[in-house]
N, C-alpha and C. Protein backbone atom coordinates (compact mmCIF):
# COMPACT_ATOMS: atom_id res chain seq x y z
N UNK A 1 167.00 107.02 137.45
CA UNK A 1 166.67 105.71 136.95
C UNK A 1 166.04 105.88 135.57
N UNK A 2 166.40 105.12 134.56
CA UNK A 2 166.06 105.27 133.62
C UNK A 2 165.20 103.73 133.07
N UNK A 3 163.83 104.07 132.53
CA UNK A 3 162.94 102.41 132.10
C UNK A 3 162.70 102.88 130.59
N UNK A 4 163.19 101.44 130.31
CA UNK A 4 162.60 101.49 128.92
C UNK A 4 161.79 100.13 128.76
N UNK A 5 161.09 100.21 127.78
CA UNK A 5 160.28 99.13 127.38
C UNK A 5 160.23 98.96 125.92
N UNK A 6 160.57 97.41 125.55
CA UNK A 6 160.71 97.10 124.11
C UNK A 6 159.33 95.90 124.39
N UNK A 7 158.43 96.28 123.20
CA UNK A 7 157.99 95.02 122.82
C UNK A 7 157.79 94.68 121.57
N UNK A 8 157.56 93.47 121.05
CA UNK A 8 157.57 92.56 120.15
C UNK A 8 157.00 91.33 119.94
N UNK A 9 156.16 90.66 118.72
CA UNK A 9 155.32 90.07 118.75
C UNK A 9 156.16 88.70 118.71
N UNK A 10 157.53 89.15 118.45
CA UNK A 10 158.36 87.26 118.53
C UNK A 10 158.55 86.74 120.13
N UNK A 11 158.64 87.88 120.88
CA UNK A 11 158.96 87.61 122.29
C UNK A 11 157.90 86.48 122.83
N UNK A 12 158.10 86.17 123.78
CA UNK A 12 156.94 84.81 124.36
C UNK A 12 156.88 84.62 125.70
N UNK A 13 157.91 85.74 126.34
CA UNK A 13 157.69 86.34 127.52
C UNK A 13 158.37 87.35 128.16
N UNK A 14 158.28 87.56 129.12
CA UNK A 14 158.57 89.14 129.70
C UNK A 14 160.35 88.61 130.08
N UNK A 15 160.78 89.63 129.39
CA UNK A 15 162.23 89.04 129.95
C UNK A 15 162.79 91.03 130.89
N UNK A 16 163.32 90.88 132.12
CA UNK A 16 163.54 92.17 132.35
C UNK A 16 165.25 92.04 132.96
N UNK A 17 165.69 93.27 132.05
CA UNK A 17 167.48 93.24 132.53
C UNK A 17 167.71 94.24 133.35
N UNK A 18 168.67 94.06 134.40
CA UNK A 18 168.67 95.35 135.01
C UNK A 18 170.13 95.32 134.82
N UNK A 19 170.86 96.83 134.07
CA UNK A 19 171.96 97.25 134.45
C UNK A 19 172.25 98.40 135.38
N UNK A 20 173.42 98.15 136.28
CA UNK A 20 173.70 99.05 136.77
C UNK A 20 175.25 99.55 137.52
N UNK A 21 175.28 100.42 138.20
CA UNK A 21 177.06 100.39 138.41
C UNK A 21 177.39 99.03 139.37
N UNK A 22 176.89 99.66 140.35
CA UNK A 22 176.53 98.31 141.61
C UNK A 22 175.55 97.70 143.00
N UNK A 23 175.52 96.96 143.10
CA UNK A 23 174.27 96.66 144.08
C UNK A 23 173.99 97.31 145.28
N UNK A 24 172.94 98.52 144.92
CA UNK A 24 172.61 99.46 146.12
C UNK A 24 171.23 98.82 146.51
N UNK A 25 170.90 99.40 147.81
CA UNK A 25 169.48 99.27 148.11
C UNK A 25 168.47 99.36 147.57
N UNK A 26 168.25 100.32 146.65
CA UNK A 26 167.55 100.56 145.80
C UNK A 26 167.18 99.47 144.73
N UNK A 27 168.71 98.83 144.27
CA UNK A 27 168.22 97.79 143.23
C UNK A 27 167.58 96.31 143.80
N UNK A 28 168.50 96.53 145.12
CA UNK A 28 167.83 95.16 145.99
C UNK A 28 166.43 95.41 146.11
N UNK A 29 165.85 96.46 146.36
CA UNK A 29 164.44 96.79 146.13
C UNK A 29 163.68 96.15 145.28
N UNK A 30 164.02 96.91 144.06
CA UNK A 30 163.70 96.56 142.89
C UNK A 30 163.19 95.04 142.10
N UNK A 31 164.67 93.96 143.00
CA UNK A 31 164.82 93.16 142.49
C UNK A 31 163.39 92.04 143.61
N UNK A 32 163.59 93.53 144.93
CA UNK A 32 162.47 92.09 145.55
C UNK A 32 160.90 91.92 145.12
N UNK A 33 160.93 93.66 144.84
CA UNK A 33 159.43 93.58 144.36
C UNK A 33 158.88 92.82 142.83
N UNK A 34 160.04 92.84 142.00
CA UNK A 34 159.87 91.38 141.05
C UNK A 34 159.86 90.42 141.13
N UNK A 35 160.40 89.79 142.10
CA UNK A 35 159.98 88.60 143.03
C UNK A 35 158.97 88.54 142.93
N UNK A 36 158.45 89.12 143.92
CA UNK A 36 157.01 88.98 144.48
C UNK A 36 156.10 88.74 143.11
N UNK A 37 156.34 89.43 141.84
CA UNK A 37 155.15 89.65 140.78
C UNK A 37 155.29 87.66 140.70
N UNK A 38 156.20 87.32 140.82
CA UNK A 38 156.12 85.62 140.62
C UNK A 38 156.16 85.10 141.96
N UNK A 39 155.63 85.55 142.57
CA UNK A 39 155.15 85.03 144.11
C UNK A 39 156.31 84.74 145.02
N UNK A 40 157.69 85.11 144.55
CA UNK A 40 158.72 84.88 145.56
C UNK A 40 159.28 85.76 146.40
N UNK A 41 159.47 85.78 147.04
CA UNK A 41 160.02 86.74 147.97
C UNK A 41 161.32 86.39 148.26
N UNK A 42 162.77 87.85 147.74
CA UNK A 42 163.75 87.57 148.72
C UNK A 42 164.24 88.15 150.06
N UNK A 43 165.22 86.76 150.47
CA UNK A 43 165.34 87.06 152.03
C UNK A 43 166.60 87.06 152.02
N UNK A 44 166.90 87.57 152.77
CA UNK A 44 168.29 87.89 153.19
C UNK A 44 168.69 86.87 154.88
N UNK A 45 170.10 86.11 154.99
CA UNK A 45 170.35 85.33 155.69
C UNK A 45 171.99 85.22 155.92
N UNK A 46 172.33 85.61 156.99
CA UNK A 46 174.01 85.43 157.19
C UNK A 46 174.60 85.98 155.63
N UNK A 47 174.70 87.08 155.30
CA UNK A 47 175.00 88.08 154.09
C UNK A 47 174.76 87.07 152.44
N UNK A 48 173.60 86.15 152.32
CA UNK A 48 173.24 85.17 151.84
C UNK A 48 171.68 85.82 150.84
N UNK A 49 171.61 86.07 149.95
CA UNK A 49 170.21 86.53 149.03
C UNK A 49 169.69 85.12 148.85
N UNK A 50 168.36 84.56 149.60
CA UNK A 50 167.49 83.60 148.81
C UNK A 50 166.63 83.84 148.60
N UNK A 51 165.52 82.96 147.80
CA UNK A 51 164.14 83.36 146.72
C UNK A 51 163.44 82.20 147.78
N UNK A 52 162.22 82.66 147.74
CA UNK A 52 161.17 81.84 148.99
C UNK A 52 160.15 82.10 148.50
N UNK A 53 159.43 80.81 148.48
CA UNK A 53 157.86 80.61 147.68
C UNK A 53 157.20 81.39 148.69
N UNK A 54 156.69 82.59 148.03
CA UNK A 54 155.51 82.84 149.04
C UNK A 54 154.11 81.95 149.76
N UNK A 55 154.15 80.84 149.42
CA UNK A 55 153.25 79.39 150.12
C UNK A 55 154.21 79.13 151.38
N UNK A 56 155.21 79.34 151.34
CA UNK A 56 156.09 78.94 152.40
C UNK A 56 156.44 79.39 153.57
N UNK A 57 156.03 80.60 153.37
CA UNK A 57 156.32 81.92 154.54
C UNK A 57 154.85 81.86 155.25
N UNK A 58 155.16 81.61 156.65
CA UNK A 58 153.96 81.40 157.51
C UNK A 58 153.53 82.79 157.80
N UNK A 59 154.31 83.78 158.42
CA UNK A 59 153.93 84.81 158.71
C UNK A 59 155.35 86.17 158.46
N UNK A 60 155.06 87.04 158.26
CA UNK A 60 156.01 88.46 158.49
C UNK A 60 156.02 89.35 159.20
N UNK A 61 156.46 89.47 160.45
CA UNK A 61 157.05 90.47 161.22
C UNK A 61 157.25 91.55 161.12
N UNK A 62 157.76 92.37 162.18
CA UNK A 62 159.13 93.73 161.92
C UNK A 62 159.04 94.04 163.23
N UNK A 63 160.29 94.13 163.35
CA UNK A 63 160.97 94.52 164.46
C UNK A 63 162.25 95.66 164.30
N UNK A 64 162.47 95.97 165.48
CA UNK A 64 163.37 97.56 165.10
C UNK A 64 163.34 98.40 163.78
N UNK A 65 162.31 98.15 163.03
CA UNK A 65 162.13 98.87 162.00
C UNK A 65 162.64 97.51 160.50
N UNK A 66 163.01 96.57 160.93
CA UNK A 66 163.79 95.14 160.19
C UNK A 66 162.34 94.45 159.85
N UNK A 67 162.03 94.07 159.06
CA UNK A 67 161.21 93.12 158.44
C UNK A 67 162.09 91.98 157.87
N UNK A 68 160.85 90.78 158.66
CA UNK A 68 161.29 89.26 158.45
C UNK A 68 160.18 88.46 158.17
N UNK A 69 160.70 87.22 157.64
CA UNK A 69 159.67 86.54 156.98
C UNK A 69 159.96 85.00 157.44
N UNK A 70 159.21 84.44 158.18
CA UNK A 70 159.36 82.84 158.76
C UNK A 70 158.79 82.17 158.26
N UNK A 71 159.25 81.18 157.91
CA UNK A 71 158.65 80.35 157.44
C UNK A 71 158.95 78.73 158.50
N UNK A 72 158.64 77.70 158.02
CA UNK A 72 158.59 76.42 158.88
C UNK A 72 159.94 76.38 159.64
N UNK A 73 161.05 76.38 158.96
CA UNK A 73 162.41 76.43 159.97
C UNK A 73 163.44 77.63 159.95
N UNK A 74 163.08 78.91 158.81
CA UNK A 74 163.86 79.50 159.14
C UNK A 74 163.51 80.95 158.87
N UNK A 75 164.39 81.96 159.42
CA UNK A 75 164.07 83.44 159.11
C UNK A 75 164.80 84.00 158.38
N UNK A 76 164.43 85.22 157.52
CA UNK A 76 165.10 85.49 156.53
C UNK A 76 164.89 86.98 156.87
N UNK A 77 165.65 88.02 156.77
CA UNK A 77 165.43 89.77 156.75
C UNK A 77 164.81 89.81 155.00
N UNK A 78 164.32 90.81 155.10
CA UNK A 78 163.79 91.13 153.55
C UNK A 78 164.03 92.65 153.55
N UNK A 79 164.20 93.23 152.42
CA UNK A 79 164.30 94.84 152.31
C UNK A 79 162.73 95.51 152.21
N UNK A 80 161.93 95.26 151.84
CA UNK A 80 160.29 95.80 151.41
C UNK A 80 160.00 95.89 153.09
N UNK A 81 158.75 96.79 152.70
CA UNK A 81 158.16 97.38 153.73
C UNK A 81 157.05 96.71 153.97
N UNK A 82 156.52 96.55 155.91
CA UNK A 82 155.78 95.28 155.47
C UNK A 82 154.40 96.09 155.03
N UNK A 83 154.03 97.27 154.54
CA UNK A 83 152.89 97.74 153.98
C UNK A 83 153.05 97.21 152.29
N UNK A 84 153.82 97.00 152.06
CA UNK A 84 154.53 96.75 150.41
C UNK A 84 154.13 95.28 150.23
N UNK A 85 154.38 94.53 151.30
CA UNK A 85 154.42 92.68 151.49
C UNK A 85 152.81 92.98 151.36
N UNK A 86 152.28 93.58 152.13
CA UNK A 86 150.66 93.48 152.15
C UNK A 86 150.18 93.72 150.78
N UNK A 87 150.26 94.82 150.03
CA UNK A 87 149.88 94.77 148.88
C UNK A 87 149.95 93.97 148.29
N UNK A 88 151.36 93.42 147.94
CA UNK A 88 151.04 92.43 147.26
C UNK A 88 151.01 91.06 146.93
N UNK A 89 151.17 90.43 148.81
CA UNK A 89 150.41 89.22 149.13
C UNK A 89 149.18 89.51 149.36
N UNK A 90 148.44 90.30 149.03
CA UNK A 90 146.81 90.22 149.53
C UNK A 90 145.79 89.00 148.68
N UNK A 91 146.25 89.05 147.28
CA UNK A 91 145.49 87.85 146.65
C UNK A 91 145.87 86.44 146.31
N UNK A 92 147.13 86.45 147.80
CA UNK A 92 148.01 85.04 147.98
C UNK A 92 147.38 84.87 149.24
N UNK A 93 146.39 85.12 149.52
CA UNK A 93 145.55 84.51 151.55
C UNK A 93 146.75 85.23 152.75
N UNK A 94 147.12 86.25 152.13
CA UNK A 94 148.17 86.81 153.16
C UNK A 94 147.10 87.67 153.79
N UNK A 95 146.96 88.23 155.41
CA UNK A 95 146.23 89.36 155.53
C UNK A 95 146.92 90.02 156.99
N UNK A 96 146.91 91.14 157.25
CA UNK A 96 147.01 91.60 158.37
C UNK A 96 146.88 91.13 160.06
N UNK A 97 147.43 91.16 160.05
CA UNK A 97 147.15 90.78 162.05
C UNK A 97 146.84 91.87 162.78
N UNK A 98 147.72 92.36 163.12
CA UNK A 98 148.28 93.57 163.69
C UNK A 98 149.00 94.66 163.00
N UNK A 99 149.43 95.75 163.84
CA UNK A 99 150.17 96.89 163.14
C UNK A 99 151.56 96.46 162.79
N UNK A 100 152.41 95.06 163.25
CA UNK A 100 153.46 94.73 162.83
C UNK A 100 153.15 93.29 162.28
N UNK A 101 152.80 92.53 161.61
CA UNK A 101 152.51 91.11 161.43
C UNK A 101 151.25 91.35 160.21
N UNK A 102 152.01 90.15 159.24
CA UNK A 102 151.20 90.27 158.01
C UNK A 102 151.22 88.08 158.56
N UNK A 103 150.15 87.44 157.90
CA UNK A 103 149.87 86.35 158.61
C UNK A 103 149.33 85.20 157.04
N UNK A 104 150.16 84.05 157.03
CA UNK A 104 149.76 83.02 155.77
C UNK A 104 147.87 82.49 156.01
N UNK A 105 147.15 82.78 155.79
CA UNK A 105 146.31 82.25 156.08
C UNK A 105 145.79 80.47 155.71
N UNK A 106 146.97 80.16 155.04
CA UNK A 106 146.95 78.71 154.41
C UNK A 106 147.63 78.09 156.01
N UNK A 107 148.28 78.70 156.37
CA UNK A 107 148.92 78.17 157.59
C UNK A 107 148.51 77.85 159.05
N UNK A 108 148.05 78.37 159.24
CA UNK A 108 147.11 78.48 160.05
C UNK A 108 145.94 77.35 160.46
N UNK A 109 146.78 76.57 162.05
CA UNK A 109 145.95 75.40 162.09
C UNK A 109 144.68 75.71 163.34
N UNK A 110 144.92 76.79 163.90
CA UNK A 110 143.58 77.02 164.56
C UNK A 110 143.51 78.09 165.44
N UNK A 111 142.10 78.60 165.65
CA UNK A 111 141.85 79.92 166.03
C UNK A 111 141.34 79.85 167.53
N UNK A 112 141.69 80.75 168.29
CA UNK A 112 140.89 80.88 169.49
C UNK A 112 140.49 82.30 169.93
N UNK A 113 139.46 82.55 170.79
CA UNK A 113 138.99 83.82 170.89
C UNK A 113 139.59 84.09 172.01
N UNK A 114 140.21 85.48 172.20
CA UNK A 114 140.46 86.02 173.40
C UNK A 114 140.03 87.01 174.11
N UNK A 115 140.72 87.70 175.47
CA UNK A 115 139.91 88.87 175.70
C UNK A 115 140.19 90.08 174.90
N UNK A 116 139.37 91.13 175.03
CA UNK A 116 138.90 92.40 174.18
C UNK A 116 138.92 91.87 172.73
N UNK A 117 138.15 90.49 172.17
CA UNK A 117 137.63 90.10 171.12
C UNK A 117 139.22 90.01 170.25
N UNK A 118 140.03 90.14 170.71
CA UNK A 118 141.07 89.23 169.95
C UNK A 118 141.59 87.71 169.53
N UNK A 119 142.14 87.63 168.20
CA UNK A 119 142.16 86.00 168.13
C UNK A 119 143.67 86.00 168.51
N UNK A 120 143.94 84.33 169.28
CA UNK A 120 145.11 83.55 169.02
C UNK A 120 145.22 82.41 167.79
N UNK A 121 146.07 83.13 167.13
CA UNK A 121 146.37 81.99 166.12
C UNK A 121 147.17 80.86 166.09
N UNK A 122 147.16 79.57 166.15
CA UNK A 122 148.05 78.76 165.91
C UNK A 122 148.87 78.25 164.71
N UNK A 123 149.83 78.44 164.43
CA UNK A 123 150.64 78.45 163.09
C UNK A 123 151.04 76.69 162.74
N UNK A 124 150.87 76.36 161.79
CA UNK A 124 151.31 75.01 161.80
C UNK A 124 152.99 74.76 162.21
N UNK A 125 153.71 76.01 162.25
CA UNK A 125 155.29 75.30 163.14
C UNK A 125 154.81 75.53 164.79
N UNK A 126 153.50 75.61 165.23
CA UNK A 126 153.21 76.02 166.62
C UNK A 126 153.31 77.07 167.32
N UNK A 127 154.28 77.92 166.64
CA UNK A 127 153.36 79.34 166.97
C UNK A 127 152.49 79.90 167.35
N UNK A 128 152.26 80.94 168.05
CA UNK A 128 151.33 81.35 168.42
C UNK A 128 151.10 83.02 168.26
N UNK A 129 150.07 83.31 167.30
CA UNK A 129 150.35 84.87 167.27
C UNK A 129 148.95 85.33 167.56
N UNK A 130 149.00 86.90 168.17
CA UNK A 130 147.89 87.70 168.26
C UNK A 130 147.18 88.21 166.82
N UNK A 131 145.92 88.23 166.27
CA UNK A 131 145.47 89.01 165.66
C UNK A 131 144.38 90.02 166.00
N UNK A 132 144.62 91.23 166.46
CA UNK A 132 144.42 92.12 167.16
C UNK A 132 142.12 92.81 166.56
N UNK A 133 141.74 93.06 167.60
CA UNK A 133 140.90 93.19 167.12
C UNK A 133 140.34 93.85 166.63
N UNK A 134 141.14 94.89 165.79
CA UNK A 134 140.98 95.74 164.21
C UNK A 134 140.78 94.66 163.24
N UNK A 135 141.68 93.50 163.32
CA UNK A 135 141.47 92.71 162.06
C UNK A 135 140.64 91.46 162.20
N UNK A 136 140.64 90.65 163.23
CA UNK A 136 140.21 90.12 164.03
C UNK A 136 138.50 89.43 163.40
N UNK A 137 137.44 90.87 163.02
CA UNK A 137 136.14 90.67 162.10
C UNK A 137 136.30 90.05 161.16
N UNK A 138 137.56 90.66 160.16
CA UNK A 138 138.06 90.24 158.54
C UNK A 138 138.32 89.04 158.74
N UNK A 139 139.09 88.55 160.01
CA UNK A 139 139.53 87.02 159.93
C UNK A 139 138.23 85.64 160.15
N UNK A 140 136.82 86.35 160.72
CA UNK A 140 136.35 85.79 161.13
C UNK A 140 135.27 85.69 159.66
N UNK A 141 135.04 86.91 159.04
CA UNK A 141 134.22 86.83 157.90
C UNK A 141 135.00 86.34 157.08
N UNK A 142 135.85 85.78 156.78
CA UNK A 142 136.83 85.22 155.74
C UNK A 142 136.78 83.77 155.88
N UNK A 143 136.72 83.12 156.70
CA UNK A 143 136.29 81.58 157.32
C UNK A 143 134.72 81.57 157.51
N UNK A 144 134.38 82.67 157.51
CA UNK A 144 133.18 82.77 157.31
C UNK A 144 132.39 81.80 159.38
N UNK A 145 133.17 82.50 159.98
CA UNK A 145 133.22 82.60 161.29
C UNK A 145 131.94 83.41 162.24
N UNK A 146 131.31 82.76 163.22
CA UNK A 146 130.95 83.80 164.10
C UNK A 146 131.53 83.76 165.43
């Protein structure tokens, strides 16, 4: 892979080109983690690439090793890893649940305590997810919870 960088004081914003032979994994990579620098995330849907406001995505998954991203009506596969989604939704109210589940914290219409100090979350499409009680403190000092 080869990066270059031109700058210039006429430019007025970041413009980035990618050439290449043809669309490998790698560039789909590439192309998602630039997304994200503008808060979008792409998803992948019936062999379909769309761009999704990260405000929109309630929570992210993974399953069989597949990472997905739901939002109010639909699911989308994404290529990033969901340790990658964490980085860098962390200063979008995204935070951890569990060892598979990264969680919208804008979404989120209410909390309940369970046993061995775990929360149930209620998602505004009604959902219901575990946040396990590794993370569980963070969620409670963050609402500023006892």
């Amino acid at each position: 892979m080869k990066i270059t960088v031109h700058t210039g004081t006429e430019e007025k914003e970041i413009k980035i080109s990618i050439t290449c032979q043809s669309m490998t994994p790698e560039v789909e990579r590439i192309l998602s983690m630039l997304h994200m620098l503008n808060k979008q995330l792409t998803g992948y849907k019936a062999g379909e690439m769309y761009l999704i406001e990260a405000a929109d995505v309630l929570y992210i998954d993974t399953a069989d090793k597949r990472t997905f991203l739901y939002t109010k009506n639909e699911i989308y596969e994404t290529t990033l890893k969901l340790y990658e989604l964490e980085e860098q939704l962390e200063d979008a109210d995204f935070f951890r649940a569990n060892k598979s589940c990264i969680i919208n914290f804008r979404h989120i219409v209410s909390l309940k305590s369970e046993l061995n100090r775990r929360l149930l979350v209620t998602m505004t499409n009604g959902e219901k997810l575990i946040v396990s009680r590794q993370y569980a403190e963070y969620v409670k000092e963050k609402l500023e919870v006892r």
